[in-house]
Protein backbone atom coordinates (compact mmCIF):
# COMPACT_ATOMS: atom_id res chain seq x y z
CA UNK A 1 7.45 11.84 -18.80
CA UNK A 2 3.98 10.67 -19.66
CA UNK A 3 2.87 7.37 -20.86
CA UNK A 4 0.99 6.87 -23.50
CA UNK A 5 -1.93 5.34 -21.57
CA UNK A 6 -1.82 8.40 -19.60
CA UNK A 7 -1.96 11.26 -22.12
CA UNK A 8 -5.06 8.84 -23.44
CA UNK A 9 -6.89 9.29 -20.57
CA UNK A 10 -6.09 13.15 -20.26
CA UNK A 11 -7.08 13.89 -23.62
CA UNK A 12 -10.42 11.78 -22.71
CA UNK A 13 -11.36 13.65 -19.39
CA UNK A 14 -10.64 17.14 -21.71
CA UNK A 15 -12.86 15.97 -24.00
CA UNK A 16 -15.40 15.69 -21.45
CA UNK A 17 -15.19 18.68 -20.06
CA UNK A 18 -15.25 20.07 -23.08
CA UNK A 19 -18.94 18.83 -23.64
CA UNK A 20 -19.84 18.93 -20.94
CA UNK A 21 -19.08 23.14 -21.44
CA UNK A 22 -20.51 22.84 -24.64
CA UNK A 23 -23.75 21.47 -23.52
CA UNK A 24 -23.91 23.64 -20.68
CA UNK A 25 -23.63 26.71 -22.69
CA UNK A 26 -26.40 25.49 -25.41
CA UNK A 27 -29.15 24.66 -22.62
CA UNK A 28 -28.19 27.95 -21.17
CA UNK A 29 -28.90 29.76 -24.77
CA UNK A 30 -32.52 27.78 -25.59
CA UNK A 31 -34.20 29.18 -22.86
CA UNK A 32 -34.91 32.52 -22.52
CA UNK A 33 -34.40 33.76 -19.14
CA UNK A 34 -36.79 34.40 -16.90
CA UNK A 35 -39.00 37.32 -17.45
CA UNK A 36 -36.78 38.04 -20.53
CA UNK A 37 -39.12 39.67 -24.03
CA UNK A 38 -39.50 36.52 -26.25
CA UNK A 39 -36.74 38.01 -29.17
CA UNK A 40 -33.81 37.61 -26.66
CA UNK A 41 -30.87 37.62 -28.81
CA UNK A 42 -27.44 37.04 -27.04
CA UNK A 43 -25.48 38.47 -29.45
CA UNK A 44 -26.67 41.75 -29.72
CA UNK A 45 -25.34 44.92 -28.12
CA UNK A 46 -26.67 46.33 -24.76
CA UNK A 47 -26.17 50.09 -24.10
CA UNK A 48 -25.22 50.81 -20.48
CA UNK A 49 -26.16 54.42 -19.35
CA UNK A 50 -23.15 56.77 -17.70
CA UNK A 51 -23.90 57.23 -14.07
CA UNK A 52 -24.74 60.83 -13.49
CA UNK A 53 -21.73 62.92 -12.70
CA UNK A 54 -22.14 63.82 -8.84
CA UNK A 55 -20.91 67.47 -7.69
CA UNK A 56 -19.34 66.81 -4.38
């Protein structure tokens, strides 16, 4: 069973991951990345080509 003070200071250090995730994620989404066209948008859809069939 957990004491009070405890569940306090696990709900704390969640919180701080938590921001610290959040912040992570929004520095990672203002830059552009490198050698990336200036009208990067993360959310759109990227087509990925089928591989060539190979005859073997």
């Amino acid at each position: 069973m957990m004491t009070r003070y405890e569940r306090m200071k696990m709900q704390r250090r969640m919180q701080r991951r938590i921001r610290l995730v959040v912040e992570e994620r929004r520095m990672a989404l203002a830059l552009p990345p490198p050698g990336a066209e200036a009208s990067f948008d993360p959310e759109t859809t990227v087509e990925i080509p089928r591989p060539a069939a190979d005859p073997a």
